[in-house]
C-alpha atoms as a PDB file:
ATOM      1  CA  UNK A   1      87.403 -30.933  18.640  1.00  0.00           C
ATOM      2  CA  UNK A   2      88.870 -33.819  17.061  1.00  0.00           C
ATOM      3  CA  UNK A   3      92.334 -34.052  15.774  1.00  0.00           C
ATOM      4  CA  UNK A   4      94.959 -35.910  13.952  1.00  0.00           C
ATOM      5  CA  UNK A   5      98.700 -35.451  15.044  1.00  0.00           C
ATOM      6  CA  UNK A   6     100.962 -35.490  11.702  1.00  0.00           C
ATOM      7  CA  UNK A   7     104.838 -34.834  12.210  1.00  0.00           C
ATOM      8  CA  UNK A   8     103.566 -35.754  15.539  1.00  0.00           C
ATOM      9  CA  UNK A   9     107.759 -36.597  17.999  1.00  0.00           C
ATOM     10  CA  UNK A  10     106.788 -37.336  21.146  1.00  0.00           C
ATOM     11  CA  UNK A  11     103.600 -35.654  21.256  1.00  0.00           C
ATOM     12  CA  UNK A  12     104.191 -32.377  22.994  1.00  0.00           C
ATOM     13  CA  UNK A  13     101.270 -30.877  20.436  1.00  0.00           C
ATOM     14  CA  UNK A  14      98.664 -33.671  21.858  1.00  0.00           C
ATOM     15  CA  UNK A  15      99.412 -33.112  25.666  1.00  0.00           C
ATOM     16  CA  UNK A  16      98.714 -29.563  25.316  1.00  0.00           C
ATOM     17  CA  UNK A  17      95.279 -30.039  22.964  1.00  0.00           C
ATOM     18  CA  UNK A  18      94.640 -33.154  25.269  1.00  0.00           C
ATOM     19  CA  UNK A  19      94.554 -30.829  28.459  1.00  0.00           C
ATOM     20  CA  UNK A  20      92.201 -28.338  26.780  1.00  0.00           C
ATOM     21  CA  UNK A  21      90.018 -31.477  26.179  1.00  0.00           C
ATOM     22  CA  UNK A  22      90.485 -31.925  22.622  1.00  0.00           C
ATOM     23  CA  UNK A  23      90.351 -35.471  21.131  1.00  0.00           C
ATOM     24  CA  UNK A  24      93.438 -36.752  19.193  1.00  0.00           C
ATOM     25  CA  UNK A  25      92.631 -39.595  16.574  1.00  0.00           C
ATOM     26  CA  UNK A  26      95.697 -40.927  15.278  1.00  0.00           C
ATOM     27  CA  UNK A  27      99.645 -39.867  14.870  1.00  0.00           C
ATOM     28  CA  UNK A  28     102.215 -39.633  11.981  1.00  0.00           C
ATOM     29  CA  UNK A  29     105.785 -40.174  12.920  1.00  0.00           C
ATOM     30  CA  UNK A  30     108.877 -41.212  11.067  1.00  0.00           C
ATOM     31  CA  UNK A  31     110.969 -41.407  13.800  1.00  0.00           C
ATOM     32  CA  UNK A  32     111.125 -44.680  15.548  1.00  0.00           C
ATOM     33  CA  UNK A  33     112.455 -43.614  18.816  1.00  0.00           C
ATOM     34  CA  UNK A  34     109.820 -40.280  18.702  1.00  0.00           C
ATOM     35  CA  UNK A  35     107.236 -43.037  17.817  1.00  0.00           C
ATOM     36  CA  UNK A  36     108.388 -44.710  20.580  1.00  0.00           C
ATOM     37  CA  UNK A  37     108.240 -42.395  23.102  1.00  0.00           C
ATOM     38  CA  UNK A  38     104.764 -40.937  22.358  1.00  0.00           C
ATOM     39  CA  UNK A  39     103.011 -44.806  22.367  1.00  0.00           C
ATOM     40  CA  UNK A  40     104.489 -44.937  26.189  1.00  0.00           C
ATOM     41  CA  UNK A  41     103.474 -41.399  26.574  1.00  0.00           C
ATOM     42  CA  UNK A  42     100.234 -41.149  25.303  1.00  0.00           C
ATOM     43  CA  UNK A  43      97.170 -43.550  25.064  1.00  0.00           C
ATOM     44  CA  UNK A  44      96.921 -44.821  20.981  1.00  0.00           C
ATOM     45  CA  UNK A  45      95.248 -47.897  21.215  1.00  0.00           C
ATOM     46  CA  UNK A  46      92.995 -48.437  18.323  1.00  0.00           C
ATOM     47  CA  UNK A  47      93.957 -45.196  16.964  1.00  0.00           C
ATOM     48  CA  UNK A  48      94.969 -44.167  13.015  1.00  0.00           C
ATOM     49  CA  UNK A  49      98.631 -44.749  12.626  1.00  0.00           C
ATOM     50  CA  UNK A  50     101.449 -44.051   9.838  1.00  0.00           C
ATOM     51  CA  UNK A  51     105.139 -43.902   9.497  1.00  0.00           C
ATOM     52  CA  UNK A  52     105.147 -41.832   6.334  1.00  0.00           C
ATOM     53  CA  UNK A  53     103.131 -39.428   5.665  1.00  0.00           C
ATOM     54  CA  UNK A  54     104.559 -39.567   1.839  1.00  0.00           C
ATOM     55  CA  UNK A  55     102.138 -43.369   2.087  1.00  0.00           C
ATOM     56  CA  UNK A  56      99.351 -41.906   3.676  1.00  0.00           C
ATOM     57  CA  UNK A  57      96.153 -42.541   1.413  1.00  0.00           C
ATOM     58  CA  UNK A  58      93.735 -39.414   2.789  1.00  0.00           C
ATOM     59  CA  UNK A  59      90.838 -42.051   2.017  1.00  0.00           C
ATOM     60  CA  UNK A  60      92.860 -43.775   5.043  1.00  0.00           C
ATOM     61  CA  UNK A  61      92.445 -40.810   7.403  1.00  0.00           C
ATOM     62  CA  UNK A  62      89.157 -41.243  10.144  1.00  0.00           C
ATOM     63  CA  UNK A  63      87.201 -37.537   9.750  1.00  0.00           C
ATOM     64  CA  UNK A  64      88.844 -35.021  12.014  1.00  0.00           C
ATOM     65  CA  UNK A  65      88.277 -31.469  12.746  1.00  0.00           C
ATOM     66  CA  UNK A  66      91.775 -30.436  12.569  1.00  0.00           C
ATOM     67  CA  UNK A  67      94.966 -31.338  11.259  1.00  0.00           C
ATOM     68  CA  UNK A  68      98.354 -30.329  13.643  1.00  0.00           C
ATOM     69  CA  UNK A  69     101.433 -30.303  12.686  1.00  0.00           C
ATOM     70  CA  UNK A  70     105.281 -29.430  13.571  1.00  0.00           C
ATOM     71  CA  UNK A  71     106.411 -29.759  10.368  1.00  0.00           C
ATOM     72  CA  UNK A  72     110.259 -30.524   9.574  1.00  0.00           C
ATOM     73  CA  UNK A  73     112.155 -26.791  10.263  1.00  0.00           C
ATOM     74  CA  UNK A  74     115.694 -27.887   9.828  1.00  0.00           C
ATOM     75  CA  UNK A  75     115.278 -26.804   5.971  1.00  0.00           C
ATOM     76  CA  UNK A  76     114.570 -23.398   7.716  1.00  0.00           C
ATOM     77  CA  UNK A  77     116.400 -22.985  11.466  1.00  0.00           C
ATOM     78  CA  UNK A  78     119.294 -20.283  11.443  1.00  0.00           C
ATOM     79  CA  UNK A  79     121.137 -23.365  12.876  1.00  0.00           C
ATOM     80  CA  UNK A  80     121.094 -25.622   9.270  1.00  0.00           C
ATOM     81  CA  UNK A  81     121.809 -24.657   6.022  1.00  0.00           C
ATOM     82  CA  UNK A  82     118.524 -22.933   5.030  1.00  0.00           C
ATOM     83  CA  UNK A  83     117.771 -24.757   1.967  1.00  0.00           C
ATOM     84  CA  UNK A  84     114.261 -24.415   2.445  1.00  0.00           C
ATOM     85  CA  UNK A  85     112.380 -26.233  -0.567  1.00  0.00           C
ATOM     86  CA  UNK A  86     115.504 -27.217  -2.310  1.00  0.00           C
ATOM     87  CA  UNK A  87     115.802 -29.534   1.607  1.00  0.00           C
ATOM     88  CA  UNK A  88     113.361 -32.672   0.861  1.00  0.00           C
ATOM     89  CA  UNK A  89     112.337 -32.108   4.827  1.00  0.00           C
ATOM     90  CA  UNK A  90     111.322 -28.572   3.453  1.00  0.00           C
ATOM     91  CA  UNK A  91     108.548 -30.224   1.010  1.00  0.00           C
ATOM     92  CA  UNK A  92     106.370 -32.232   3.590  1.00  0.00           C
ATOM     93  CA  UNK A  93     103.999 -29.377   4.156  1.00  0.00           C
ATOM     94  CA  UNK A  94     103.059 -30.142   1.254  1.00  0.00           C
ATOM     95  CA  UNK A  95     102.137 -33.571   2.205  1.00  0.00           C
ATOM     96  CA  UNK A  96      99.879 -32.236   4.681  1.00  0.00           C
ATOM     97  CA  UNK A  97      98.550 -30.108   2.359  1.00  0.00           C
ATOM     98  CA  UNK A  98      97.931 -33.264  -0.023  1.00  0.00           C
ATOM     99  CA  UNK A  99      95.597 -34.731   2.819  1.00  0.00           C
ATOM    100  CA  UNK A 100      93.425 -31.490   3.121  1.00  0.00           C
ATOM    101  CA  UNK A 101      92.708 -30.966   0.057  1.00  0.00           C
ATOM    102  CA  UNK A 102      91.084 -34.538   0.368  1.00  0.00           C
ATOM    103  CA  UNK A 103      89.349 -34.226   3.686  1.00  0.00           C
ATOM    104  CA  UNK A 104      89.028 -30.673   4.351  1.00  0.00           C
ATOM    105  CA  UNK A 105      89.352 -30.511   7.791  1.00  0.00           C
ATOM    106  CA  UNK A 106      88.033 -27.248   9.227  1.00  0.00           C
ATOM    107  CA  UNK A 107      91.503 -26.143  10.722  1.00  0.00           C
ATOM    108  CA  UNK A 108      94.983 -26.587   9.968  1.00  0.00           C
ATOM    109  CA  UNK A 109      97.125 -25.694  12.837  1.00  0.00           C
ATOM    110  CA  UNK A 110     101.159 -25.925  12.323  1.00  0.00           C
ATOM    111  CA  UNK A 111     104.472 -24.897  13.921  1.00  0.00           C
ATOM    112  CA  UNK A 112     107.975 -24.136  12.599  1.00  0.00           C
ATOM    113  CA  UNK A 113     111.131 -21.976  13.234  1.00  0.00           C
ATOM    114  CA  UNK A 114     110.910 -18.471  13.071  1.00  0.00           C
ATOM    115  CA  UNK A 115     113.454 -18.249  10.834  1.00  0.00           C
ATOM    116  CA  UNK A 116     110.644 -19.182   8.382  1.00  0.00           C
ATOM    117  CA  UNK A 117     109.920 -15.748   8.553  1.00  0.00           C
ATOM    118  CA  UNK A 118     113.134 -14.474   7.206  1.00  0.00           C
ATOM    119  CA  UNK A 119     113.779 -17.423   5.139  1.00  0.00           C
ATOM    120  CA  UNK A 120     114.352 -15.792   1.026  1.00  0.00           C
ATOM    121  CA  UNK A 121     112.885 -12.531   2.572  1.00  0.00           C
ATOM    122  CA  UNK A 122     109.823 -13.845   3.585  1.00  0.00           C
ATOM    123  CA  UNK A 123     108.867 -15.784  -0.083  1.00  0.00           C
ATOM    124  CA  UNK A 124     109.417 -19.373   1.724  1.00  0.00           C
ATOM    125  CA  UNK A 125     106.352 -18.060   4.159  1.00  0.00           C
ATOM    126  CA  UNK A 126     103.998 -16.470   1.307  1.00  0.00           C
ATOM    127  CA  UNK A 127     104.743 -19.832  -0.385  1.00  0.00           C
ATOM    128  CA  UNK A 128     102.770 -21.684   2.205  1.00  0.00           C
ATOM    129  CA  UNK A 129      99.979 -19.118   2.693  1.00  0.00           C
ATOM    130  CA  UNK A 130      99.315 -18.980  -0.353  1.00  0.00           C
ATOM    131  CA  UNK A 131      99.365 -22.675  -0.894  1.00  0.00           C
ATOM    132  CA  UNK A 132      96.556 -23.030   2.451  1.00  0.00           C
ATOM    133  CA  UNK A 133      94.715 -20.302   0.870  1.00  0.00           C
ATOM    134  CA  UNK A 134      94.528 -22.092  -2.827  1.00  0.00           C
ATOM    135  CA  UNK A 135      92.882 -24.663  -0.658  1.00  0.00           C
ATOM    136  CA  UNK A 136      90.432 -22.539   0.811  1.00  0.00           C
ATOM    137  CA  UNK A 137      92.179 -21.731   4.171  1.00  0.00           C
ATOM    138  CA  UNK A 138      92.382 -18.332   5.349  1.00  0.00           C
ATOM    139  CA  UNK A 139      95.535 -18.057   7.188  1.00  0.00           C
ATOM    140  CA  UNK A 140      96.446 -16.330  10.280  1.00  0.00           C
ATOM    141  CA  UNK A 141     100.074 -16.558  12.586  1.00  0.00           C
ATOM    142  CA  UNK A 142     102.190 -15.253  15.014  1.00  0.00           C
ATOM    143  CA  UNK A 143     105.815 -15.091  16.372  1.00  0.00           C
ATOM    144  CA  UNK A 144     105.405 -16.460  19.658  1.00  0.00           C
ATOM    145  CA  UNK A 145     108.653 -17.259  22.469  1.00  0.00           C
ATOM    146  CA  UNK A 146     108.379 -19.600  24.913  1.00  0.00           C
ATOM    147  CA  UNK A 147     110.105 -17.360  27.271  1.00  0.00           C
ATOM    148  CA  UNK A 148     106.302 -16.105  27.672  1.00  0.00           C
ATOM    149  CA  UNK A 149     105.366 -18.918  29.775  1.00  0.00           C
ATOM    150  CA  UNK A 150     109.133 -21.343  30.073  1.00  0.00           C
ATOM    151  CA  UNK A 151     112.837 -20.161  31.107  1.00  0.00           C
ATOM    152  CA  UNK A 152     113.565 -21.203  27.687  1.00  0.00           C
ATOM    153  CA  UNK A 153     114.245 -18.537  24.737  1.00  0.00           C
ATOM    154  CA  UNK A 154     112.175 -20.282  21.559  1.00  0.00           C
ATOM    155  CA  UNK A 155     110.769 -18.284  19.212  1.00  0.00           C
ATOM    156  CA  UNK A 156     108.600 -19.906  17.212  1.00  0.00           C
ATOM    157  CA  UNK A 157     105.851 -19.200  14.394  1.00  0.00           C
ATOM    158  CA  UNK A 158     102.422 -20.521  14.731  1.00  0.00           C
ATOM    159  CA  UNK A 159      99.937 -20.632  11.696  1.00  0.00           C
ATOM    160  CA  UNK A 160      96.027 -21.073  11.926  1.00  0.00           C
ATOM    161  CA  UNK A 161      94.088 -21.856   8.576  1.00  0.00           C
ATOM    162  CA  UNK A 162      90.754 -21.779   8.520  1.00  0.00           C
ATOM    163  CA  UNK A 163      88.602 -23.511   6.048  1.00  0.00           C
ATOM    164  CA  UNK A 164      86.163 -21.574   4.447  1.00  0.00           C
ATOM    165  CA  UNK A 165      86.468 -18.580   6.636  1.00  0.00           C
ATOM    166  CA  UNK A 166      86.538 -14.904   6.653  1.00  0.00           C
ATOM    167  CA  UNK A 167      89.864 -14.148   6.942  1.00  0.00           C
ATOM    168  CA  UNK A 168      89.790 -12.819  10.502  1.00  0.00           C
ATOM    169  CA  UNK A 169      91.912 -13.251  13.864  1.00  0.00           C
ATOM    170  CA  UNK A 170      90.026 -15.396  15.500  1.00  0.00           C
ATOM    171  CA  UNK A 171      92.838 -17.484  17.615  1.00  0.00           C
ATOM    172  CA  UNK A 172      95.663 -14.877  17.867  1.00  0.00           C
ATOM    173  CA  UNK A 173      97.205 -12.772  19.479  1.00  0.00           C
ATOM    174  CA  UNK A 174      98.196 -14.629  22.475  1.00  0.00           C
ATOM    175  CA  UNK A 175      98.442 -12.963  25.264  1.00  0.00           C
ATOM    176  CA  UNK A 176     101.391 -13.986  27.919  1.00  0.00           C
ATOM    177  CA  UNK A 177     100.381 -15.058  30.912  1.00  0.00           C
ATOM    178  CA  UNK A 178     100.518 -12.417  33.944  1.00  0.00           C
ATOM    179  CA  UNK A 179     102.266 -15.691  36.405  1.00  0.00           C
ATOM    180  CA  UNK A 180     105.411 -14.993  38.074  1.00  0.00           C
ATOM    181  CA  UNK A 181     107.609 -16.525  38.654  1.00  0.00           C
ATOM    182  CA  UNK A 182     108.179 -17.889  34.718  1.00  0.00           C
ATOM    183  CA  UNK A 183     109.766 -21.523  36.533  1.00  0.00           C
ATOM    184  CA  UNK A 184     106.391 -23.448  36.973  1.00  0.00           C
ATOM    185  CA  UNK A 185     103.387 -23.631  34.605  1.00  0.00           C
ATOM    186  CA  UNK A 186     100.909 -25.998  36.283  1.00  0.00           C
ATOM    187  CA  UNK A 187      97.635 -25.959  33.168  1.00  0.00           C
ATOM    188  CA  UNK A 188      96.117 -28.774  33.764  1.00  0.00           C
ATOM    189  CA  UNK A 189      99.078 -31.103  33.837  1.00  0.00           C
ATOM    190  CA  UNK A 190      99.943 -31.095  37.271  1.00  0.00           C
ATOM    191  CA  UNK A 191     103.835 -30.490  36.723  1.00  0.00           C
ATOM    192  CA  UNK A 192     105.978 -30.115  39.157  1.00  0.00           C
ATOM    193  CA  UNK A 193     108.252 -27.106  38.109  1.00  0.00           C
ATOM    194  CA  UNK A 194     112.153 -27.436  37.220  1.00  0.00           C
ATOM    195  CA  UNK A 195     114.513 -27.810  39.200  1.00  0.00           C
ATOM    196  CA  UNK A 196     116.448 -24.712  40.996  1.00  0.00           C
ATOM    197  CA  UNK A 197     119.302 -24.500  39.300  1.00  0.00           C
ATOM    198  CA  UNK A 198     117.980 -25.314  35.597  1.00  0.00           C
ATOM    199  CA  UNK A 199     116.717 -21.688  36.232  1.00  0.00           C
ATOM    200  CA  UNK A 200     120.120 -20.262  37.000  1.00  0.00           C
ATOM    201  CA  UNK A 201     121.091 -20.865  33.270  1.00  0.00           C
ATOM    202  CA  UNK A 202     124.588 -19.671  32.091  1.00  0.00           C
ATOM    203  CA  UNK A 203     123.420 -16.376  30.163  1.00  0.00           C
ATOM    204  CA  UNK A 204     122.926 -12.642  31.145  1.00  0.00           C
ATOM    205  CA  UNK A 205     119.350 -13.229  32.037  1.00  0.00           C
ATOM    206  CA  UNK A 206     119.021 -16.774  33.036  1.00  0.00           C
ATOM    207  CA  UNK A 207     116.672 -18.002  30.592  1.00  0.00           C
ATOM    208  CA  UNK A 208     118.029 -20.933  28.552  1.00  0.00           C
ATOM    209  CA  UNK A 209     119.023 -20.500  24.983  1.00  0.00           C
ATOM    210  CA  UNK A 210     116.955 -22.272  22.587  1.00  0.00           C
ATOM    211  CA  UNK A 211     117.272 -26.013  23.200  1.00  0.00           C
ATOM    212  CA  UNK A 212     118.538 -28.036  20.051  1.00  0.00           C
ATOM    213  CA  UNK A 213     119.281 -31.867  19.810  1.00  0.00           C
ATOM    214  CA  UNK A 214     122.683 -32.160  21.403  1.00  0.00           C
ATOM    215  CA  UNK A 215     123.440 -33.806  24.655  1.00  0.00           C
ATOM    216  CA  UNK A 216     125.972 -30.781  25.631  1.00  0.00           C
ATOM    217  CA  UNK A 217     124.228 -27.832  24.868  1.00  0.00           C
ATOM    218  CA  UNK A 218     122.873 -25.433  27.146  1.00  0.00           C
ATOM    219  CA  UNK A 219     124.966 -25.172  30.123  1.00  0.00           C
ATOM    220  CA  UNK A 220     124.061 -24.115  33.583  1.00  0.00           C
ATOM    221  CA  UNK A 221     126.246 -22.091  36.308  1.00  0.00           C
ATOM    222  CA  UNK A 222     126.231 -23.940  39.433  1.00  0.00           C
ATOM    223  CA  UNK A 223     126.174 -22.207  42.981  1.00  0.00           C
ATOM    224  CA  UNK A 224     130.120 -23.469  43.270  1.00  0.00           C
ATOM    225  CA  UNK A 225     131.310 -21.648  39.633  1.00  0.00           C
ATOM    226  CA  UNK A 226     131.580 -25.052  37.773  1.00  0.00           C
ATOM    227  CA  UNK A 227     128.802 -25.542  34.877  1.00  0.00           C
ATOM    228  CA  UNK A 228     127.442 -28.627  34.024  1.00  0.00           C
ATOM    229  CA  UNK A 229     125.262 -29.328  30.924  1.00  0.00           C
ATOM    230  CA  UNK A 230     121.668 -29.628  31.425  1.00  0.00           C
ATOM    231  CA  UNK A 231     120.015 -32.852  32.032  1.00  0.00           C
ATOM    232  CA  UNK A 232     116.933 -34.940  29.770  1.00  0.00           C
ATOM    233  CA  UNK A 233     114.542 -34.534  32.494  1.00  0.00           C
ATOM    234  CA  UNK A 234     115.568 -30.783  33.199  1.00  0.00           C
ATOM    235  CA  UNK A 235     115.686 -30.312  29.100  1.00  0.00           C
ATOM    236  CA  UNK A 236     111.910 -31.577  28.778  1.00  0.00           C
ATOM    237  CA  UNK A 237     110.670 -29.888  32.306  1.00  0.00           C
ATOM    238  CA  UNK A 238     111.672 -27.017  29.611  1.00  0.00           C
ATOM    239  CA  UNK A 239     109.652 -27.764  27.193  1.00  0.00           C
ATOM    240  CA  UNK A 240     106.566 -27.983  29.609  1.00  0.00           C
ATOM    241  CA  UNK A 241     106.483 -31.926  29.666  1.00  0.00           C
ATOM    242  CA  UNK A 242     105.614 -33.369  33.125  1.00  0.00           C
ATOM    243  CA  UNK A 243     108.292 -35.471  34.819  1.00  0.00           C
ATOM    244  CA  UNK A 244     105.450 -38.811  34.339  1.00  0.00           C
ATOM    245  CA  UNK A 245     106.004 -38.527  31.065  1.00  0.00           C
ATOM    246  CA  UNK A 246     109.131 -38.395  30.803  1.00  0.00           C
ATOM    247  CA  UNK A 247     109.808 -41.422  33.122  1.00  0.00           C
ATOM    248  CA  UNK A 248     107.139 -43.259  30.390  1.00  0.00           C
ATOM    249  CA  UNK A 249     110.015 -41.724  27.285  1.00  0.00           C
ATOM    250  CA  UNK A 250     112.685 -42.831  29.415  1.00  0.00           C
ATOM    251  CA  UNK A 251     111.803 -46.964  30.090  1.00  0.00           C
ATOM    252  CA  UNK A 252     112.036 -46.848  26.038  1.00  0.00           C
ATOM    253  CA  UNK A 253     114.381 -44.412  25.016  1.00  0.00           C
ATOM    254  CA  UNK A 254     118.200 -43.634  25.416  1.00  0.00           C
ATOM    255  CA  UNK A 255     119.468 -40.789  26.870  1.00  0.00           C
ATOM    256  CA  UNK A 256     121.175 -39.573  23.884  1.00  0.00           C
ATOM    257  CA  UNK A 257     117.874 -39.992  22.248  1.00  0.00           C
ATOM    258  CA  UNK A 258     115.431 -37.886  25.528  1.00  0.00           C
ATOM    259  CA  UNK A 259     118.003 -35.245  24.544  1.00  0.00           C
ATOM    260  CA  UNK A 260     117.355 -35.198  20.928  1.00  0.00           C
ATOM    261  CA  UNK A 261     113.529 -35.530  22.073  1.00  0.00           C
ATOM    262  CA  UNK A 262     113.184 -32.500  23.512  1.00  0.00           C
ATOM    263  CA  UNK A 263     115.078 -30.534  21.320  1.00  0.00           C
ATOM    264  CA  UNK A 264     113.205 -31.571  18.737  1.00  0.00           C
ATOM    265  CA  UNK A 265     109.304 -30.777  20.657  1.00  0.00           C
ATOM    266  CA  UNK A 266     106.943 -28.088  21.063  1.00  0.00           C
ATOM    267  CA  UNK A 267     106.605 -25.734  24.179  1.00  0.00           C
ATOM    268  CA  UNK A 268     103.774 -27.829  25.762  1.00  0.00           C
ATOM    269  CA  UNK A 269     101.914 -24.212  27.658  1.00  0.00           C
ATOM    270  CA  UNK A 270     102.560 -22.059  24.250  1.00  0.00           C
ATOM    271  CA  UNK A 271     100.271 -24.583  22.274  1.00  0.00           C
ATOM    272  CA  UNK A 272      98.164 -24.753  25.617  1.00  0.00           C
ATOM    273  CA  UNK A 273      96.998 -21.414  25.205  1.00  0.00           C
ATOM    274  CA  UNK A 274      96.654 -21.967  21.341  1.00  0.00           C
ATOM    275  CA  UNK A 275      94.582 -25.166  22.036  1.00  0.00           C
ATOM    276  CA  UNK A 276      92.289 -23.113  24.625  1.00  0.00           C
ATOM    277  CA  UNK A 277      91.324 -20.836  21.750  1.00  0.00           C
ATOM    278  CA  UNK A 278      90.381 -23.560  19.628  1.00  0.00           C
ATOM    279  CA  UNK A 279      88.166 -24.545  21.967  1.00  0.00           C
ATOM    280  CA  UNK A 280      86.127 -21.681  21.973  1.00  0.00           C
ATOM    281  CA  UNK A 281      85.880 -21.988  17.875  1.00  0.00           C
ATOM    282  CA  UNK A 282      83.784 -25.387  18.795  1.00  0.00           C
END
């Protein structure tokens, strides 16, 4: 399945669908560092590429099966103000949506807070829905945390339209993965697990709090009482990233900057298992 990576950071959404053998045809990002980051990451060379997806013409766009993206959630996160649509950030769905109705891609596949569930009781949500399904998509989601498959507490919402569809649950539920322990998800990314102590995280059940963008938050316990904050490379072995591409991030990007990064990504095995489902829509 082709795709095209809008809202796109460092590209935690392509190394998942990448590994289930999807094919990624161009990125959006605003972010120059994020940008970046994913070129050393990832392969783009001759690929579609924008800075703003406010520019984008959709005549610009190569076909693609499916449109991903992590759309801004600060308007949303129990951590901001909540603004929603009144936040700018909280409009560029709509951008996206701007594009489909142009190319019609046969799935839309985004990612947000879950606080975009209880954001104005729920209307913010039904908002969007119902936007996807003026379109023609038939809409399906579900409150996913990463603490499924990572040592990381991250709930998250996932949302699957489907153009032209019955509307149906064809891609979720999820299931969690049986694997214990939660410390190492291999996929097919070959990553090396995290180190011991990122797993003995300061909190009653030593999984880490939700990672944000700040260079001192979580902390860890250490084996001698002190705690320490966590590290870049222990804050994206989080995420799911492998520590190869974080090396790539790291030759181009401050540290200050790798922190931000991951705070900002996607749990790389959660949109694994997403991405295997698509595959078996093909």
């Amino acid at each position: 399945m082709t795709f095209i990576d809008f809202f796109a950071g460092i590209g935690g959404i392509r190394t998942a669908m990448e590994a289930a053998g999807h094919i990624c045809l161009g990125f959006v990002e605003i972010d120059r560092f994020a940008s970046a980051a994913y070129r050393a990451i990832h392969d783009t060379k001759g690929e579609f590429y924008a800075s703003d997806i406010r520019a984008v013409d959709p005549v610009s766009l190569p076909a693609a099966d499916l449109y991903t993206f992590g759309f801004p959630c600060q308007a949303f996160s129990i951590s901001g103000r909540r603004l929603g649509f009144e936040d700018t950030r909280g409009t560029l769905i709509y951008e996206v949506l701007r594009l489909a109705s142009v190319r019609k891609p046969k799935y839309l596949f985004g990612e947000n807070v879950a606080g975009l569930l209880s954001h104005d009781r729920g209307q913010t949500l039904r908002i969007i829905l119902d936007a996807m399904g003026e379109l023609g998509y038939f809409c399906e989601w579900e409150r996913i945390n990463s603490a499924a498959y990572l040592p990381q507490s991250r709930p998250r919402i996932y949302i699957v339209g489907h153009y032209g569809a019955p509307p149906a649950r064809s891609v979720f539920p999820i299931v969690p993965q049986d694997a214990e322990p939660r410390l190492i998800w291999t996929g097919n990314l070959n990553i090396k697990g995290l180190f011991e102590s990122a797993n003995k995280v300061y909190s009653p059940d030593g999984i880490s709090p939700c990672l944000d963008t700040s260079s001192d938050r979580p902390n860890i316990l250490m084996p001698d009482g002190r705690i320490r904050h966590l590290t870049a490379i222990e804050k994206w072995r989080l995420q799911g990233f492998s520590d190869e591409a974080f090396y790539k991030a790291a030759a181009v990007c401050s540290n200050a900057q790798l922190q931000k990064q991951a705070g900002n990504s996607v749990s790389v095995p959660v949109i694994y298992k997403i991405a295997k489902r698509f595959k078996e829509l093909e």
